[in-house]
C-alpha atoms as a PDB file:
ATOM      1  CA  UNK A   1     -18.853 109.539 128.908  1.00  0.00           C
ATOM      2  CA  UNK A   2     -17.061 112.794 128.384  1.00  0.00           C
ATOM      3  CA  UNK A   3     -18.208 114.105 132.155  1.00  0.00           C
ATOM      4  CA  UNK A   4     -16.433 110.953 133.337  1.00  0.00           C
ATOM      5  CA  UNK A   5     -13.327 111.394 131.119  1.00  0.00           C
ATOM      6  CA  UNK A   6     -12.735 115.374 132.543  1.00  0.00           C
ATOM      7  CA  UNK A   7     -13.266 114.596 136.191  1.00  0.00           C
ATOM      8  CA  UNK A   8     -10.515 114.940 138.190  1.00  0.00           C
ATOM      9  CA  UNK A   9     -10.579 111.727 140.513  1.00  0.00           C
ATOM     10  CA  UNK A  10     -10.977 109.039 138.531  1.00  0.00           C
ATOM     11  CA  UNK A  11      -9.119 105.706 137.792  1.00  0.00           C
ATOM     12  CA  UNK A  12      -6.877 105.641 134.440  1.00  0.00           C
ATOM     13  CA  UNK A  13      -7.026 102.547 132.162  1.00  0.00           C
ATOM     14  CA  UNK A  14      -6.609 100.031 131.916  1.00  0.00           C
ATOM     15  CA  UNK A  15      -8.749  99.841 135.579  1.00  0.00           C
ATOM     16  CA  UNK A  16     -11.178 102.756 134.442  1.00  0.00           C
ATOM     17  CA  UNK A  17     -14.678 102.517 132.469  1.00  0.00           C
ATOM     18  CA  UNK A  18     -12.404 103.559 129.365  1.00  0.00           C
ATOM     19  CA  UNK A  19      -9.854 101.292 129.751  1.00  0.00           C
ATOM     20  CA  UNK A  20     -12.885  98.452 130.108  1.00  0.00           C
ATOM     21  CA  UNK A  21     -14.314  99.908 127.014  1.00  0.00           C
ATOM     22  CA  UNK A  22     -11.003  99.756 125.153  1.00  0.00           C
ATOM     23  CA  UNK A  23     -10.876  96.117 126.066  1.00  0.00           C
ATOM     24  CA  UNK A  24     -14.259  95.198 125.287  1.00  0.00           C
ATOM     25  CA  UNK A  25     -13.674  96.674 121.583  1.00  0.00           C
ATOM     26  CA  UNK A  26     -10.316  94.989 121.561  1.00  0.00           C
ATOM     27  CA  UNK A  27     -11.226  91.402 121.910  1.00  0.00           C
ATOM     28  CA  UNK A  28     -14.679  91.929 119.878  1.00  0.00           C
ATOM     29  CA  UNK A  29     -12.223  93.248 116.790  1.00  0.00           C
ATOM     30  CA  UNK A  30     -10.338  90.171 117.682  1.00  0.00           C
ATOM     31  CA  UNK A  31     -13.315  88.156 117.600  1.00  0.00           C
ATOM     32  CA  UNK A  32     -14.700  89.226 114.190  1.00  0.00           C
ATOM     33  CA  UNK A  33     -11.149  88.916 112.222  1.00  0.00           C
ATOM     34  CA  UNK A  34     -10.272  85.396 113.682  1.00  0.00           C
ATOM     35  CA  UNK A  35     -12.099  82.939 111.577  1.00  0.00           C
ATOM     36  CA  UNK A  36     -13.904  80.052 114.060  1.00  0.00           C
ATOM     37  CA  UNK A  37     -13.793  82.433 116.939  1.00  0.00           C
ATOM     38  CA  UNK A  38     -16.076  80.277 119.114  1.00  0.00           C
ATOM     39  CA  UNK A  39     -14.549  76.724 118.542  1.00  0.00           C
ATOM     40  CA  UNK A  40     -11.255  75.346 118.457  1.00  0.00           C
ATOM     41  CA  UNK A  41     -11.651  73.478 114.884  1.00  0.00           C
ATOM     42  CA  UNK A  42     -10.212  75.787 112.411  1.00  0.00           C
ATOM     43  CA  UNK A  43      -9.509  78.681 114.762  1.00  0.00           C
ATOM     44  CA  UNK A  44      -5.912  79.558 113.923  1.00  0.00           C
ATOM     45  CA  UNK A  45      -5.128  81.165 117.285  1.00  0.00           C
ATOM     46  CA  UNK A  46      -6.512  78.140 119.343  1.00  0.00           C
ATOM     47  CA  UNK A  47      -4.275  75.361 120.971  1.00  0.00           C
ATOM     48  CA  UNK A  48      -5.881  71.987 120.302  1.00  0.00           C
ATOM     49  CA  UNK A  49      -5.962  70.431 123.360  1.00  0.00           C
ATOM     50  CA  UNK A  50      -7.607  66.824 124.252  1.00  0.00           C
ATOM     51  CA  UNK A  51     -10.187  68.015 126.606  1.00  0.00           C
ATOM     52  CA  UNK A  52     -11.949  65.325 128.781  1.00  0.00           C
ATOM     53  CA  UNK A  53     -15.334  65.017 128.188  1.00  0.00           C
ATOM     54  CA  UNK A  54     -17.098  64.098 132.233  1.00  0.00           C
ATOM     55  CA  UNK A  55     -20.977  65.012 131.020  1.00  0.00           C
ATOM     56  CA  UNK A  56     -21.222  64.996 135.095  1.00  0.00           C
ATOM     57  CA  UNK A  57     -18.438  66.932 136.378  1.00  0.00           C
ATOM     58  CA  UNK A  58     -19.851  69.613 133.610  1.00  0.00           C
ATOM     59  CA  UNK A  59     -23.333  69.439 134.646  1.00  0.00           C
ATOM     60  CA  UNK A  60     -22.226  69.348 138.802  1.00  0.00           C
ATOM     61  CA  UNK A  61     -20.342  73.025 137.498  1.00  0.00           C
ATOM     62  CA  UNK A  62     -23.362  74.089 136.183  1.00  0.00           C
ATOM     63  CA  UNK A  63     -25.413  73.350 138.096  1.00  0.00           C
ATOM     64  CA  UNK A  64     -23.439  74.614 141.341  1.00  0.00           C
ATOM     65  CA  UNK A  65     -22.641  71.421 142.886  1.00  0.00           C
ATOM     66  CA  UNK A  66     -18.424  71.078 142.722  1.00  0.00           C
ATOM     67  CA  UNK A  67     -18.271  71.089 146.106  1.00  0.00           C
ATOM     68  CA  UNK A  68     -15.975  74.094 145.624  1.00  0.00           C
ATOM     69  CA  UNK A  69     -17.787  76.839 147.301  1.00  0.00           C
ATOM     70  CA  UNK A  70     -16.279  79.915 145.665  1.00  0.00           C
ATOM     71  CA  UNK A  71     -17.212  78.009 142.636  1.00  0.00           C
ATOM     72  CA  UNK A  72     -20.575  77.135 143.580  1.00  0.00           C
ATOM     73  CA  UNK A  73     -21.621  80.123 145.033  1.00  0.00           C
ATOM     74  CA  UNK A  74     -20.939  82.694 141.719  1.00  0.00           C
ATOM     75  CA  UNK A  75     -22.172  79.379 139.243  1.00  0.00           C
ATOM     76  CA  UNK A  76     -25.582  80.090 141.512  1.00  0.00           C
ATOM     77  CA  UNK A  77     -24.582  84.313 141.293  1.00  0.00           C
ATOM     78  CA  UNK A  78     -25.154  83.872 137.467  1.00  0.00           C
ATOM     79  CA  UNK A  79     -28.185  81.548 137.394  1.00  0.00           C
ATOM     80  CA  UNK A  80     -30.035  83.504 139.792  1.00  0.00           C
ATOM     81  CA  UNK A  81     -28.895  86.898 138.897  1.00  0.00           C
ATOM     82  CA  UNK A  82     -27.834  86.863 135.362  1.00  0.00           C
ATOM     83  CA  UNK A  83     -24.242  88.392 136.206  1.00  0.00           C
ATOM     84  CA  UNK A  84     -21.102  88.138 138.083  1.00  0.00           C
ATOM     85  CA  UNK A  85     -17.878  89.854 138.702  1.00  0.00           C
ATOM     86  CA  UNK A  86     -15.256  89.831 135.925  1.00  0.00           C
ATOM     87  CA  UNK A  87     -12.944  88.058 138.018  1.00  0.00           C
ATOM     88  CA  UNK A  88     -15.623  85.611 139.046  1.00  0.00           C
ATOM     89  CA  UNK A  89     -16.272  84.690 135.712  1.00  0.00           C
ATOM     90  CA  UNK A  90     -12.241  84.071 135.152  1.00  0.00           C
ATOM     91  CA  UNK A  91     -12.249  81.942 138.266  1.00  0.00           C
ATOM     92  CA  UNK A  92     -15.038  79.649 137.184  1.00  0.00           C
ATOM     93  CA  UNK A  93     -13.607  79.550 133.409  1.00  0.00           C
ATOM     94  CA  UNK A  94     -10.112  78.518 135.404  1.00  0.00           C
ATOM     95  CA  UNK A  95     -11.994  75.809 137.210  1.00  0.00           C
ATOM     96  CA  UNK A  96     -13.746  74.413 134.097  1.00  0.00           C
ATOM     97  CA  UNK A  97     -10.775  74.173 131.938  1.00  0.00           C
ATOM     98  CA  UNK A  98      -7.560  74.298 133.282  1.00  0.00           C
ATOM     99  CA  UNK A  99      -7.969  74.712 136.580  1.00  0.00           C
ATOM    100  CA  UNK A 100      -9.503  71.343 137.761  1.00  0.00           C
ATOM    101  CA  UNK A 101     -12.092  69.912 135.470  1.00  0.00           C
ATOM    102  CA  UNK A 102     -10.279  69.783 132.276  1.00  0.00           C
ATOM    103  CA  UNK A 103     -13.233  70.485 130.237  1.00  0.00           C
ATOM    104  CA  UNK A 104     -13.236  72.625 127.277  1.00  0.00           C
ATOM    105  CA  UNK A 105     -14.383  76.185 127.412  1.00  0.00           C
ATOM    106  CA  UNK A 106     -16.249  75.216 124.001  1.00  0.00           C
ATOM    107  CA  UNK A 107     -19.043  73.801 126.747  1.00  0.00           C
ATOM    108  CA  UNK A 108     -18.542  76.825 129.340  1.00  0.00           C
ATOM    109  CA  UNK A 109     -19.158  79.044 126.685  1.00  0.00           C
ATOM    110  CA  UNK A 110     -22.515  76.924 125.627  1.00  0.00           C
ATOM    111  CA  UNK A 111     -23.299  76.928 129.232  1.00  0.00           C
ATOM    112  CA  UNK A 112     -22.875  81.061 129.736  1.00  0.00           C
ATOM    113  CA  UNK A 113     -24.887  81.728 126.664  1.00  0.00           C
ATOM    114  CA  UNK A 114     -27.750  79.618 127.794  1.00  0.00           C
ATOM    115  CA  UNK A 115     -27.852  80.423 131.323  1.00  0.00           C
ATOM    116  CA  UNK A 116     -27.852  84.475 130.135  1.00  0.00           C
ATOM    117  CA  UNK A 117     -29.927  83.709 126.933  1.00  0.00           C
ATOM    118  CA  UNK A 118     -27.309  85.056 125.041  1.00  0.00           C
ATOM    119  CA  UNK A 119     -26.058  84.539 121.250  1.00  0.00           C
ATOM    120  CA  UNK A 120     -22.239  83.664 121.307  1.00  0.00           C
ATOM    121  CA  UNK A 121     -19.975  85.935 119.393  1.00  0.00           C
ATOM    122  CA  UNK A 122     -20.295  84.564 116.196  1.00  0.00           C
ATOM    123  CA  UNK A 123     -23.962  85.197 115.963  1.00  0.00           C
ATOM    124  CA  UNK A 124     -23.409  89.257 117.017  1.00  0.00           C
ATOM    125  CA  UNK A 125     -21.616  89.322 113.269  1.00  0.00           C
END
């Protein structure tokens, strides 16, 4: 990390691997002092909003059939690869919850860590 940090021609933060890093740490310090982190019950920072609850319109996002292509085609990205873009994975959270589906990121988060096998935050503590 230090070779990267002297070079000369490199991008300064908040675009550069630093700046990424610094980020990373920032919302995982975040995430470990905000009690309910993962949920909107009891998480002091979280609107409560009245999500809709379509059980199909959820399973056509995860399953990569919106009918949105961008959508589709980075909800297959991370099925089939195990990883997309930063801003991919904004655009599809956008589309789940406020963007067009109105559907809590609660279940895009449930959806993420299963497709990725992953623990959510609260279990890295």
């Amino acid at each position: 990390l230090m070779c990267l940090l002297q070079a000369k021609h490199h991008s300064l933060p908040p675009v550069s691997l630093q700046g990424q890093l610094l980020w990373r740490e920032f919302f995982y310090t975040v995430a470990s002092a905000t009690p309910n982190f993962t949920q909107m019950a009891g998480n002091p920072i979280c609107l409560q909003i009245s999500w809709d609850e379509d059980a199909e319109r959820l399973h056509k996002w995860k399953t990569a059939q919106t009918g949105f292509p961008w959508i589709d085609a980075i909800m297959t990205q991370l099925r089939q690869e195990g990883w997309i873009h930063h801003l991919a994975r904004h655009a599809v959270a956008c589309f789940l919850t406020r963007g067009d589906l109105w559907i809590s990121w609660e279940e895009g988060m449930k959806v993420h860590s299963w497709v990725l096998g992953l623990p959510v935050v609260a279990e890295l503590e």
